[in-house]
C-alpha atoms as a PDB file:
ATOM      1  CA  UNK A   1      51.445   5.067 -20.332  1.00  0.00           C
ATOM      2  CA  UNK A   2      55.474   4.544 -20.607  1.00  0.00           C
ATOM      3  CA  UNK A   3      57.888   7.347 -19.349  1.00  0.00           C
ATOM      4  CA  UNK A   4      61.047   7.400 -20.993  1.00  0.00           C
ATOM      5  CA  UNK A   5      63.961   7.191 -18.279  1.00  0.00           C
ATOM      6  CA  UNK A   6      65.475  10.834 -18.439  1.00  0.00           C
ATOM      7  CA  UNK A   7      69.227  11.577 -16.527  1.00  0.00           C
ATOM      8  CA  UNK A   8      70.792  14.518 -16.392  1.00  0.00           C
ATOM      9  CA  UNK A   9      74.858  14.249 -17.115  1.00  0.00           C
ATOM     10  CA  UNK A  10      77.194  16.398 -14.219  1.00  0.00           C
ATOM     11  CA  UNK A  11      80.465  16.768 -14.920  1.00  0.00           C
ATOM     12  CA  UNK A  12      82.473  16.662 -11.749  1.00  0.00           C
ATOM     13  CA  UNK A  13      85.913  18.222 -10.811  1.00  0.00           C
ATOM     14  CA  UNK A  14      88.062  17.853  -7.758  1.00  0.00           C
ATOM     15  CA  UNK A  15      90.746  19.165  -5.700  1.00  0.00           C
ATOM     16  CA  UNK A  16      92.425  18.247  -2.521  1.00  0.00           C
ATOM     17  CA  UNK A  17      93.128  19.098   0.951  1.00  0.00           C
ATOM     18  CA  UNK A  18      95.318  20.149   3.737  1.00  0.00           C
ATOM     19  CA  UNK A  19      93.181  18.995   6.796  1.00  0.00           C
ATOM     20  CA  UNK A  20      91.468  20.436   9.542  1.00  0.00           C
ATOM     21  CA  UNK A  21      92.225  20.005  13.118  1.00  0.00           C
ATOM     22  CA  UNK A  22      88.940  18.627  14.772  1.00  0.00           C
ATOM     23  CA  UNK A  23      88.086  20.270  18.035  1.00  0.00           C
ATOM     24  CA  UNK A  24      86.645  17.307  19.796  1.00  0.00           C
ATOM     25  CA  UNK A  25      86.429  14.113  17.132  1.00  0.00           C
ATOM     26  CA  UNK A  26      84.656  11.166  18.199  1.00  0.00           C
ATOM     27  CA  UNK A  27      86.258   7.676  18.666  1.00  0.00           C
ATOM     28  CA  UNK A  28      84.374   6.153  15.962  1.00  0.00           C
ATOM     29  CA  UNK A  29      85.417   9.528  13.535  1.00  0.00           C
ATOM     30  CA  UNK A  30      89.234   9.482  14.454  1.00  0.00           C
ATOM     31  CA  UNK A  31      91.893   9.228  11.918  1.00  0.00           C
ATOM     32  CA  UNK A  32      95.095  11.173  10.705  1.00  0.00           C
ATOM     33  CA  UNK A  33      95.796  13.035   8.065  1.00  0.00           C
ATOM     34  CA  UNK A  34      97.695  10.924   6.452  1.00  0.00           C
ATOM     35  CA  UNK A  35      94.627   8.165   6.977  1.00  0.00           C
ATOM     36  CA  UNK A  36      91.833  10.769   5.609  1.00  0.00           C
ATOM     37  CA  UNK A  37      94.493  11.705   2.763  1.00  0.00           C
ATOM     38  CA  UNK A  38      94.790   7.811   1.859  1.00  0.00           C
ATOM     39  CA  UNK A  39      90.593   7.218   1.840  1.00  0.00           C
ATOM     40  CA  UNK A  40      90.407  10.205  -0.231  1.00  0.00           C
ATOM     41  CA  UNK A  41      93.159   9.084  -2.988  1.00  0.00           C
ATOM     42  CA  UNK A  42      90.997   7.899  -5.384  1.00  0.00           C
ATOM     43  CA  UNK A  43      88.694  10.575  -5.907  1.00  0.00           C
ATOM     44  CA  UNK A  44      91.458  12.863  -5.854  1.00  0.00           C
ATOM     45  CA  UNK A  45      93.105  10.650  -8.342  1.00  0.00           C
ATOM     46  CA  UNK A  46      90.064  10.238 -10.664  1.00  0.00           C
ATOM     47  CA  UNK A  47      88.468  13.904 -11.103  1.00  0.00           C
ATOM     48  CA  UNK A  48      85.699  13.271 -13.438  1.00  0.00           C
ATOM     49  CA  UNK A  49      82.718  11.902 -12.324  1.00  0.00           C
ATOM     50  CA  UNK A  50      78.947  12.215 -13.053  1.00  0.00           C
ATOM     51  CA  UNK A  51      75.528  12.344 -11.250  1.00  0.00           C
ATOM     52  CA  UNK A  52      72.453  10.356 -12.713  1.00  0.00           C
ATOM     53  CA  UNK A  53      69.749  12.411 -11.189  1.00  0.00           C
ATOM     54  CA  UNK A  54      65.832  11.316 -12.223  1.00  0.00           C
ATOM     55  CA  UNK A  55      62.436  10.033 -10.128  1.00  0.00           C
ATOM     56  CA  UNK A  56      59.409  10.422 -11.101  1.00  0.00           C
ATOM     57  CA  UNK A  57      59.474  14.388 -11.567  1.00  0.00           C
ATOM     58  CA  UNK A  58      60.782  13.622 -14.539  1.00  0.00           C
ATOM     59  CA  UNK A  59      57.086  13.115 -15.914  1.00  0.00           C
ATOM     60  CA  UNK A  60      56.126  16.513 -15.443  1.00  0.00           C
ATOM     61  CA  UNK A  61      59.308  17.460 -16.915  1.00  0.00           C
ATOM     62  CA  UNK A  62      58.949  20.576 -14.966  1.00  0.00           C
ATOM     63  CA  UNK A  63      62.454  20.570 -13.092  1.00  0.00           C
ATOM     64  CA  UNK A  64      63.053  18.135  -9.905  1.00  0.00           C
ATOM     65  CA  UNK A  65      61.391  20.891  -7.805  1.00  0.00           C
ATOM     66  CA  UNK A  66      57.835  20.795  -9.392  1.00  0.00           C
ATOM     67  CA  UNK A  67      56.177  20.211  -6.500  1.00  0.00           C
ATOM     68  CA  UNK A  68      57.446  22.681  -4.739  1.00  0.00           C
ATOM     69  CA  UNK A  69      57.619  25.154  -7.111  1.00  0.00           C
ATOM     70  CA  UNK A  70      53.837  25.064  -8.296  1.00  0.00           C
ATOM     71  CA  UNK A  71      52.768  24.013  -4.803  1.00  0.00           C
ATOM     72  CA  UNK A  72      51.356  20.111  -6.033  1.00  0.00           C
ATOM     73  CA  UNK A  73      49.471  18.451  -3.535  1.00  0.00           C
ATOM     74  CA  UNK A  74      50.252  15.353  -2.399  1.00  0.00           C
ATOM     75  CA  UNK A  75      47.214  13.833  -4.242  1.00  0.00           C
ATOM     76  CA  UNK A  76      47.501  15.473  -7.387  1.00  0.00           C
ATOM     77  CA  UNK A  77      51.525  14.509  -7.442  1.00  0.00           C
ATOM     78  CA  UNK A  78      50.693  10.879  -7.249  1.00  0.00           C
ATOM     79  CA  UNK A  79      49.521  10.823 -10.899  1.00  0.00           C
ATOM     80  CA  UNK A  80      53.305  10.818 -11.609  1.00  0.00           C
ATOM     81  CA  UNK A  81      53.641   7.828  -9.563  1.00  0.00           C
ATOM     82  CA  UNK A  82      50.459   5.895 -10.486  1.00  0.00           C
ATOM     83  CA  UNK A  83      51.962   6.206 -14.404  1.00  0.00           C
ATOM     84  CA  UNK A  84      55.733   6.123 -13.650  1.00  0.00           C
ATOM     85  CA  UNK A  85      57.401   2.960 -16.031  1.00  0.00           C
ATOM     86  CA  UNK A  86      61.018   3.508 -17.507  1.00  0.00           C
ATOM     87  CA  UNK A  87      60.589   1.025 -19.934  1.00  0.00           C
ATOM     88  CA  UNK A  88      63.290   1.965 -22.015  1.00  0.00           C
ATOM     89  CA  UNK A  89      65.934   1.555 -18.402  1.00  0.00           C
ATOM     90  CA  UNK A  90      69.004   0.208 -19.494  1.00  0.00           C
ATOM     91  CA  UNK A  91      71.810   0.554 -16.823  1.00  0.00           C
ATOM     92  CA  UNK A  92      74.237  -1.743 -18.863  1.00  0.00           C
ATOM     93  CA  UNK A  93      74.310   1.113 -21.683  1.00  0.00           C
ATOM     94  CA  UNK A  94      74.293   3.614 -19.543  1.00  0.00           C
ATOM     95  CA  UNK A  95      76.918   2.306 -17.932  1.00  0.00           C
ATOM     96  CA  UNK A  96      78.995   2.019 -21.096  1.00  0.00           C
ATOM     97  CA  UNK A  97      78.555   5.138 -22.540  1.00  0.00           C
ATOM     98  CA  UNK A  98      79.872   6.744 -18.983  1.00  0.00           C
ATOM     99  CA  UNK A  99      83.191   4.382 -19.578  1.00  0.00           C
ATOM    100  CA  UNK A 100      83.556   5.557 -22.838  1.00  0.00           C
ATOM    101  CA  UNK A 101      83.111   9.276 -22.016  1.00  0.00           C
ATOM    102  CA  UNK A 102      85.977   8.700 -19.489  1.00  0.00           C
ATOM    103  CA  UNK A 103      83.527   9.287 -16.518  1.00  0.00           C
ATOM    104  CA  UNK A 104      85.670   7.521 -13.339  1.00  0.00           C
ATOM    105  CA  UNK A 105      82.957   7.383 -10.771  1.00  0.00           C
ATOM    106  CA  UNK A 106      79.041   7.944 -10.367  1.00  0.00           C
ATOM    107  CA  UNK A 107      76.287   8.993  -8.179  1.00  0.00           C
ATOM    108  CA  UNK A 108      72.925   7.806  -8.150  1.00  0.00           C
ATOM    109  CA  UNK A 109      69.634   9.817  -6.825  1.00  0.00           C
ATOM    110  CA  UNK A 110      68.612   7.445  -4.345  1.00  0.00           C
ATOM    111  CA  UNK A 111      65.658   9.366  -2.985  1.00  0.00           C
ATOM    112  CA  UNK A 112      65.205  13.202  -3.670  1.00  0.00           C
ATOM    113  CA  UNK A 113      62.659  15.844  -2.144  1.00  0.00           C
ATOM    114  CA  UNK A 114      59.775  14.282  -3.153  1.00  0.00           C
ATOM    115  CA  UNK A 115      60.504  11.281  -0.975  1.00  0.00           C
ATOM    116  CA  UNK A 116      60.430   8.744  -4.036  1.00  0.00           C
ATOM    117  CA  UNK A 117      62.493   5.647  -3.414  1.00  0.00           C
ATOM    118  CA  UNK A 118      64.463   4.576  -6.226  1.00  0.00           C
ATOM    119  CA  UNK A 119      65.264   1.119  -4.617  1.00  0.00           C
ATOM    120  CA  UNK A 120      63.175  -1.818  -2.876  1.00  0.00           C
ATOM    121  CA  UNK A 121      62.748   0.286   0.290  1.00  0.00           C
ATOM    122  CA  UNK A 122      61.134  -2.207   3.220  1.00  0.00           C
ATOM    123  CA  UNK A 123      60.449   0.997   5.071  1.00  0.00           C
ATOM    124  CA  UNK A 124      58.361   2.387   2.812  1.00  0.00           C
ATOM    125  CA  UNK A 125      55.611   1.998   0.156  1.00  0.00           C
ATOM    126  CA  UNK A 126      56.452   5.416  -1.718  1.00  0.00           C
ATOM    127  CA  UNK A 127      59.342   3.527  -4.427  1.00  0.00           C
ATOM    128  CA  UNK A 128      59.598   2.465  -7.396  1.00  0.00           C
ATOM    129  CA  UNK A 129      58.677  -1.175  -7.135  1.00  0.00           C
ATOM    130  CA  UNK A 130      55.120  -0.282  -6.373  1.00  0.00           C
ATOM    131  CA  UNK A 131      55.036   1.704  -9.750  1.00  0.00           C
ATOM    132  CA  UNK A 132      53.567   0.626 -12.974  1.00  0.00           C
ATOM    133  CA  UNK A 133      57.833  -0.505 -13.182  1.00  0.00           C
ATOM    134  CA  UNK A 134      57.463  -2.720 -10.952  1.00  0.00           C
ATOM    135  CA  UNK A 135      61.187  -3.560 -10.165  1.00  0.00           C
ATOM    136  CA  UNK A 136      64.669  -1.860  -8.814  1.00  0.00           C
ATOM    137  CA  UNK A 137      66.443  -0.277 -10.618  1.00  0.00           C
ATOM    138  CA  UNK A 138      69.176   0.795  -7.955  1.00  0.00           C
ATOM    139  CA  UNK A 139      71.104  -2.963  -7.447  1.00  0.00           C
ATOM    140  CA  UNK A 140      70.892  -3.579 -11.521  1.00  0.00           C
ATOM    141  CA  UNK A 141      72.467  -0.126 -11.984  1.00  0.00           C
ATOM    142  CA  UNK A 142      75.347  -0.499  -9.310  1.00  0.00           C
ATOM    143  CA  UNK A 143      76.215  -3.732 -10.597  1.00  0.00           C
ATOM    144  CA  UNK A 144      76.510  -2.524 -14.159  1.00  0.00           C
ATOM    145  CA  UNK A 145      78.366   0.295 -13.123  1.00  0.00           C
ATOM    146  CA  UNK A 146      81.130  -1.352 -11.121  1.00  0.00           C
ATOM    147  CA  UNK A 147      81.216  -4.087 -14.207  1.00  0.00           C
ATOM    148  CA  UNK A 148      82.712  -1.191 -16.124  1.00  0.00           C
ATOM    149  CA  UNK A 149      84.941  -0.159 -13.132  1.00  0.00           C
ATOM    150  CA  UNK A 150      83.025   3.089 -12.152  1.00  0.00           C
ATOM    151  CA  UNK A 151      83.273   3.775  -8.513  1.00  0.00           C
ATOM    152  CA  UNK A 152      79.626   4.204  -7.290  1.00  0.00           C
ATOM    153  CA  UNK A 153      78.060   6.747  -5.052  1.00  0.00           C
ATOM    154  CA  UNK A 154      74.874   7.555  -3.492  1.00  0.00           C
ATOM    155  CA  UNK A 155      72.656  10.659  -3.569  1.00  0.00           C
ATOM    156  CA  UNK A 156      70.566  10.882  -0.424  1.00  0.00           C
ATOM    157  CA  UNK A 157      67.489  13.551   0.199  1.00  0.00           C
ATOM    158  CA  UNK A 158      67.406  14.504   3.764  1.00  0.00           C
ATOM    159  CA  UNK A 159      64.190  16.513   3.194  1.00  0.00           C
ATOM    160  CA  UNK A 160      61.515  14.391   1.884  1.00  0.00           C
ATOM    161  CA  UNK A 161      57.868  16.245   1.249  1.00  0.00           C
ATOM    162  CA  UNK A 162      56.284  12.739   1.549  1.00  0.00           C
ATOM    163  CA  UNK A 163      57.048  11.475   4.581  1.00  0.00           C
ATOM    164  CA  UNK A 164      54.156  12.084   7.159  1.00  0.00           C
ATOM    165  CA  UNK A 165      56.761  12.995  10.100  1.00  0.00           C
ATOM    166  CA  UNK A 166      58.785  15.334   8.668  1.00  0.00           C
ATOM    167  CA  UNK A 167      57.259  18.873   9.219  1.00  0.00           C
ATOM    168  CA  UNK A 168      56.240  21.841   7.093  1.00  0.00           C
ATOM    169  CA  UNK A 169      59.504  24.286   6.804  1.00  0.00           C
ATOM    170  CA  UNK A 170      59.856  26.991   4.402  1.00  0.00           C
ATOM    171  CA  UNK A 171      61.027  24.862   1.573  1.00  0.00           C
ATOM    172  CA  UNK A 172      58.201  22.295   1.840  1.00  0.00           C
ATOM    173  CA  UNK A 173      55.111  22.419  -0.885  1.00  0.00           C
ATOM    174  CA  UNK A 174      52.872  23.187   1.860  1.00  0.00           C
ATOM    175  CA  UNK A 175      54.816  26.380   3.460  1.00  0.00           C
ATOM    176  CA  UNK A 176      52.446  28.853   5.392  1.00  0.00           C
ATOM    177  CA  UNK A 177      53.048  32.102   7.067  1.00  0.00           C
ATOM    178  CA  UNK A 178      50.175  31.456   8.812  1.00  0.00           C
ATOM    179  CA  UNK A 179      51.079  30.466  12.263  1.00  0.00           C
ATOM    180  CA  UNK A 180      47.852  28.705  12.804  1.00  0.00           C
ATOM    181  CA  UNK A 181      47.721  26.621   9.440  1.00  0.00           C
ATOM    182  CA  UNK A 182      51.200  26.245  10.177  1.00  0.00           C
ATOM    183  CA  UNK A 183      50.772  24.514  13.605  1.00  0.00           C
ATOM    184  CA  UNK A 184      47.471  22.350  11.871  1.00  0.00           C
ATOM    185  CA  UNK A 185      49.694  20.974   9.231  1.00  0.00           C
ATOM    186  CA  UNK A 186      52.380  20.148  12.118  1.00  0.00           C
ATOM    187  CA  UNK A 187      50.340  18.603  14.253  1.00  0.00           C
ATOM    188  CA  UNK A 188      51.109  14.831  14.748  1.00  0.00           C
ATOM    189  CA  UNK A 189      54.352  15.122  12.544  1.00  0.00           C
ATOM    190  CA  UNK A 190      57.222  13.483  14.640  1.00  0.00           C
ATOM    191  CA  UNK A 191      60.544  14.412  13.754  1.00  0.00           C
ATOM    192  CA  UNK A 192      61.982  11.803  15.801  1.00  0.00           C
ATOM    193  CA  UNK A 193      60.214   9.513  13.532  1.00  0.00           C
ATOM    194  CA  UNK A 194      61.550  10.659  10.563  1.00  0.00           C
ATOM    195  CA  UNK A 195      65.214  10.553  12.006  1.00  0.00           C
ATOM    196  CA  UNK A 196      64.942   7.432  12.474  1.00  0.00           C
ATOM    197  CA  UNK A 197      63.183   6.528   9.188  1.00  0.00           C
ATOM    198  CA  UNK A 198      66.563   8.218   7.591  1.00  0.00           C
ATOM    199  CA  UNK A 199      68.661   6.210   9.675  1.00  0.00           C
ATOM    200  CA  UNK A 200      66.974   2.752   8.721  1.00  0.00           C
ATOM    201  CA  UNK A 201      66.907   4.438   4.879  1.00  0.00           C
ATOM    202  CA  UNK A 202      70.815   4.535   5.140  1.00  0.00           C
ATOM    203  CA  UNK A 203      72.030   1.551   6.662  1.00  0.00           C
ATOM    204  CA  UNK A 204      69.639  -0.581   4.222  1.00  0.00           C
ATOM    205  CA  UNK A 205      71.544   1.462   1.360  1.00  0.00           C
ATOM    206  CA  UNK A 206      75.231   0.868   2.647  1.00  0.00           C
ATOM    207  CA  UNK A 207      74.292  -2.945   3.682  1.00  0.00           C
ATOM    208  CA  UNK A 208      72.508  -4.435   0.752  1.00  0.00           C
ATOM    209  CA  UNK A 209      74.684  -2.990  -2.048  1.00  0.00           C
ATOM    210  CA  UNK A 210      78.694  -3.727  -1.336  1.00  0.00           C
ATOM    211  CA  UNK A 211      81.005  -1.253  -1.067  1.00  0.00           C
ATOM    212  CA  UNK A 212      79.856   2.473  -1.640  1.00  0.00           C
ATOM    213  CA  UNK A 213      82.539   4.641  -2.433  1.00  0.00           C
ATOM    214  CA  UNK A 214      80.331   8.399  -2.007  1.00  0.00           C
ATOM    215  CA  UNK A 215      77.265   9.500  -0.128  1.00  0.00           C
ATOM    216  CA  UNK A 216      76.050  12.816  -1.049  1.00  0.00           C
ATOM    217  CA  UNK A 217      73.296  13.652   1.658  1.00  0.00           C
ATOM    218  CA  UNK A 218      71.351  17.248   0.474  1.00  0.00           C
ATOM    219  CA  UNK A 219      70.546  19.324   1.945  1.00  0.00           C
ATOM    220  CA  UNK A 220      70.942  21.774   5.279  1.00  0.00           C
ATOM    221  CA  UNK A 221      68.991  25.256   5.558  1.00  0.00           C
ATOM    222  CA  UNK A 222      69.383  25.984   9.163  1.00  0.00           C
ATOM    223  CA  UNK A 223      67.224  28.807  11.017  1.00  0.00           C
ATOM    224  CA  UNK A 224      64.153  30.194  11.311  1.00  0.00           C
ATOM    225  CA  UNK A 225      61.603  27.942   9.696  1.00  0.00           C
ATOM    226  CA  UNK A 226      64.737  25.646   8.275  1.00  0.00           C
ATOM    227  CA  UNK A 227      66.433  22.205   9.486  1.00  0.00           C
ATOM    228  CA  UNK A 228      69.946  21.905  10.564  1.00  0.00           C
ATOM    229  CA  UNK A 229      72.452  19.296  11.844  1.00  0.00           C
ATOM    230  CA  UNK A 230      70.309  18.769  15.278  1.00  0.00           C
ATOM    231  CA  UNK A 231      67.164  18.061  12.775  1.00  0.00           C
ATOM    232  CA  UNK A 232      68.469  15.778  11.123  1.00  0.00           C
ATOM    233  CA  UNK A 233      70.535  13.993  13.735  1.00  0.00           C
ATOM    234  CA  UNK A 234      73.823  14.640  11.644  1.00  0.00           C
ATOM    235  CA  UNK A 235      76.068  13.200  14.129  1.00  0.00           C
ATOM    236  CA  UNK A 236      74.129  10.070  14.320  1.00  0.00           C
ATOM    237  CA  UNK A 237      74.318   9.575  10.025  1.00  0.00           C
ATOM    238  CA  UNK A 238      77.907  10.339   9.444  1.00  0.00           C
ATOM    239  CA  UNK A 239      78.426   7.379  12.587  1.00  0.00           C
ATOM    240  CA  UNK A 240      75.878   5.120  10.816  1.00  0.00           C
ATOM    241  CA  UNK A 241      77.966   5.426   7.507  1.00  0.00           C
ATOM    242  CA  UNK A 242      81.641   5.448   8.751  1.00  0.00           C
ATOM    243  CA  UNK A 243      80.563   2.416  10.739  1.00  0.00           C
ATOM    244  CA  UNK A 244      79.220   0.680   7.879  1.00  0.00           C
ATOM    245  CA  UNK A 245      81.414   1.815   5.104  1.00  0.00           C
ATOM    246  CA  UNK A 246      84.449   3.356   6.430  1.00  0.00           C
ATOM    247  CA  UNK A 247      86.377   3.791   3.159  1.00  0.00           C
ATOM    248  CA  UNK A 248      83.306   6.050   2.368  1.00  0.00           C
ATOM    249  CA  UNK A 249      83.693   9.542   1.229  1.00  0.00           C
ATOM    250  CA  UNK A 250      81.076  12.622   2.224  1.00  0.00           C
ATOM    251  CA  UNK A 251      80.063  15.288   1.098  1.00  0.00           C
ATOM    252  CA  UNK A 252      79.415  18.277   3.609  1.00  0.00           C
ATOM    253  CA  UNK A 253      75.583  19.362   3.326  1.00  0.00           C
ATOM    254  CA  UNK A 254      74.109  17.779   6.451  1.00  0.00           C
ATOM    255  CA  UNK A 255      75.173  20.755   8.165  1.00  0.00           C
ATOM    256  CA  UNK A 256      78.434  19.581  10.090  1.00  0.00           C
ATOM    257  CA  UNK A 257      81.056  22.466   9.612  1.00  0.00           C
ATOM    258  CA  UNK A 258      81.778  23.010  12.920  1.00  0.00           C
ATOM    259  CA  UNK A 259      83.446  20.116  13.111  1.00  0.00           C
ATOM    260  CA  UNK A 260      86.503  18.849  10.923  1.00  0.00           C
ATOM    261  CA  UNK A 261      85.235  14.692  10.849  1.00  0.00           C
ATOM    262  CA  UNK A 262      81.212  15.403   9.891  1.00  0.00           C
ATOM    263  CA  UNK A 263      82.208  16.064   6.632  1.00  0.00           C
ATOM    264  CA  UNK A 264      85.350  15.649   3.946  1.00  0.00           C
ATOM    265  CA  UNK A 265      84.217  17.697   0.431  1.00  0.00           C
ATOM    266  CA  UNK A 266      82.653  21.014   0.187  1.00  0.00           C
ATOM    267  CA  UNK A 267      80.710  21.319  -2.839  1.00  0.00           C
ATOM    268  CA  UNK A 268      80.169  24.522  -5.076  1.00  0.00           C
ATOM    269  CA  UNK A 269      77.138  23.776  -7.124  1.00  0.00           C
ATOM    270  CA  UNK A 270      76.936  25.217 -10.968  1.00  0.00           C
ATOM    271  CA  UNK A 271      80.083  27.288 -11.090  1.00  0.00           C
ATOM    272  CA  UNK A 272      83.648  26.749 -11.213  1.00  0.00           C
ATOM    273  CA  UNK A 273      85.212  28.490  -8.377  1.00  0.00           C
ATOM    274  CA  UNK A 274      87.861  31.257  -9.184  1.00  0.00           C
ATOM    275  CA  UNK A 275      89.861  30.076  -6.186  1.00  0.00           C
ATOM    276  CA  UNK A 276      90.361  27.080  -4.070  1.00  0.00           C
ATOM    277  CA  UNK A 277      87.556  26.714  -1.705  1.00  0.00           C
ATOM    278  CA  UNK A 278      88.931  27.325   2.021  1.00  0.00           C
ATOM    279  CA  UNK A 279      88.043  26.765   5.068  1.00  0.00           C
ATOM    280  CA  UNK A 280      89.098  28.017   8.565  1.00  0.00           C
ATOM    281  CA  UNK A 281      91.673  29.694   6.540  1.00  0.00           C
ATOM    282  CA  UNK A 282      92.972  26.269   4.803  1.00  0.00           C
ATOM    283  CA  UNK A 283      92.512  24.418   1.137  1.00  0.00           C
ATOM    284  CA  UNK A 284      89.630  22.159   1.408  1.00  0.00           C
ATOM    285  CA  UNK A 285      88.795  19.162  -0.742  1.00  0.00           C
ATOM    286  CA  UNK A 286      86.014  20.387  -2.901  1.00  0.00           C
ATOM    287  CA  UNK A 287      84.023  19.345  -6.237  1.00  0.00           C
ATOM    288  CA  UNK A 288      81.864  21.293  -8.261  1.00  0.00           C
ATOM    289  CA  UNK A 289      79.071  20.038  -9.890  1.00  0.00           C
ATOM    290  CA  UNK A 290      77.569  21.829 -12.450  1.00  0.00           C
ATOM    291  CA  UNK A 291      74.547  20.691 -14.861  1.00  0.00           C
ATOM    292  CA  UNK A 292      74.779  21.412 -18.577  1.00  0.00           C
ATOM    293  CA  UNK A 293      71.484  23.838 -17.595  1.00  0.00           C
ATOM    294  CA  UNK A 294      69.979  25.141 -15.015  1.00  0.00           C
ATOM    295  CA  UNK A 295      67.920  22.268 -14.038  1.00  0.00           C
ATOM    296  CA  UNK A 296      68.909  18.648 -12.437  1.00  0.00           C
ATOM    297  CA  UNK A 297      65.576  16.867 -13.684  1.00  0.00           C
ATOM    298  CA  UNK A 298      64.672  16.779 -16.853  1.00  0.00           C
ATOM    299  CA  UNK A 299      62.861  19.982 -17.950  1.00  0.00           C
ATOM    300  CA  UNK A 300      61.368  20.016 -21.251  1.00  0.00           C
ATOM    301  CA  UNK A 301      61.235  23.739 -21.682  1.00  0.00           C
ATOM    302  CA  UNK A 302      64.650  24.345 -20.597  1.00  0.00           C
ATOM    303  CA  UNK A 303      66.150  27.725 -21.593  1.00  0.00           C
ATOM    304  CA  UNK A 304      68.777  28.257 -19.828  1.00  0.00           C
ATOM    305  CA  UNK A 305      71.873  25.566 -21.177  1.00  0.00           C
ATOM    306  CA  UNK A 306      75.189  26.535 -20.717  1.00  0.00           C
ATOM    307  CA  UNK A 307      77.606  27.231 -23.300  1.00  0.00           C
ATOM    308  CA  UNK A 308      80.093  25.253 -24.345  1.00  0.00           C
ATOM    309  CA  UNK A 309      82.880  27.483 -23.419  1.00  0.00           C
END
């Protein structure tokens, strides 16, 4: 069985920024404004960019959310992966058209909710080289890209319903409001673990494919029954990436807005806002991206596209 390779095209807008003074910044995240203001230049500069955002919920074509939304289990979602094989993958053209369209940068779903690893992951056997595929398509795709001169970024999942460690929350497939079932499906999980699995996850991705110019890590849902910065070890990612990449720009979902340095974009998602986004009172750098619908994977009985005006 082939599966067509399905994106979704954002169009991306930006603004820019008067900065906020950090309370207490660490060493490693120091800089001025006039520093931040320089490593965010481009992207200021550029203003139209686009997400590619597909895995292998594109084969139920049900929205990227499927298997949360209809409650799959595990078993019965790794149909999708036992058939998953983009024959028809070609990041060259893809990469043209987006040059031609006037698109100045792009970011790539590394790894969304479902845990699926769109690269040669050593730390895991859940990616796409142990499909029916059989290769990576993450280092042909950045290398086409930057042939054309897009920038490239990288979309990151910081929930992942796969992973053994990371525990049941209130956004996972297997939610309960059961305390008891809750605490069985827990049991054995190791957060820890997982933290550290996203750490190795990270620093292969900003290592083995040059110079990143975006990481969009998504998402934070702090509270009861939700993960926050602490969860996810936020302090300990944003250090990972400055260290590695420090031209690198981020976006501000991991939960970090109490500081001014674990973050540098806020991001409206699928609406344009009527005023510059603030915070603490002053203009923030900010991009909106909006789908052309209401989904980000491909959803065959989409209904809800967005008008052209």
């Amino acid at each position: 069985m082939n599966v067509r390779a399905v994106i979704l095209l954002i169009v991306i807008f930006c603004g820019s920024f008067h900065s906020i003074d950090a309370q207490v910044t660490p060493r490693w995240a120091q800089e001025t404004d006039e520093q931040k203001e320089e490593r965010l230049s481009w992207w200021t500069h550029d203003r139209f960019g686009m997400f590619i955002h597909w895995g292998i919920y594109a084969m139920p074509a049900r929205h990227e959310w499927v298997k949360k939304n209809e409650r799959i289990p595990d078993e019965k979602y790794q149909e999708y992966f036992d058939f998953f094989n983009p024959d028809l993958y070609d990041p060259v053209e893809w990469a043209k058209k987006a040059k031609e369209a006037g698109m100045k940068y792009v970011v790539f779903t590394t790894k969304h909710h479902d845990g699926f690893c769109m690269w040669d992951s050593k730390y895991t056997d859940y990616k796409i080289t142990n499909t029916p595929y059989g290769k990576d398509v993450l280092k042909p795709f950045v290398d086409a890209f930057r042939a054309e001169g897009i920038r490239v970024g990288f979309y990151y999942s910081l929930i992942d319903w796969h992973h053994p460690d990371f525990t049941v929350d209130r956004v996972h497939p297997q939610w309960t409001t059961d305390a008891g079932q809750l605490e069985k499906l827990n049991a054995g999980r190791d957060m820890d673990r997982y933290r550290k699995y996203m750490k190795d996850q990270l620093t292969e991705l900003l290592t083995d494919f040059g110079p990143i110019d975006e990481l969009f890590m998504d998402y934070s849902y702090p509270g009861e029954n939700g993960k926050g910065y602490q969860d996810w070890d936020s302090e300990g990612l944003v250090r990972i990436a400055r260290q590695l990449q420090p031209q690198i720009i981020i976006d501000n979902r991991m939960d970090m807005g109490h500081t001014s340095w674990g973050w540098d974009f806020v991001t409206p998602e699928q609406f344009m806002p009527k005023e510059w986004p603030t915070v603490d009172g002053k203009r923030a750098y900010w991009e909106t991206c909006q789908t052309f619908s209401g989904s980000w994977g491909y959803h065959r009985d989409e209904y809800s596209w967005k008008s052209v005006h």
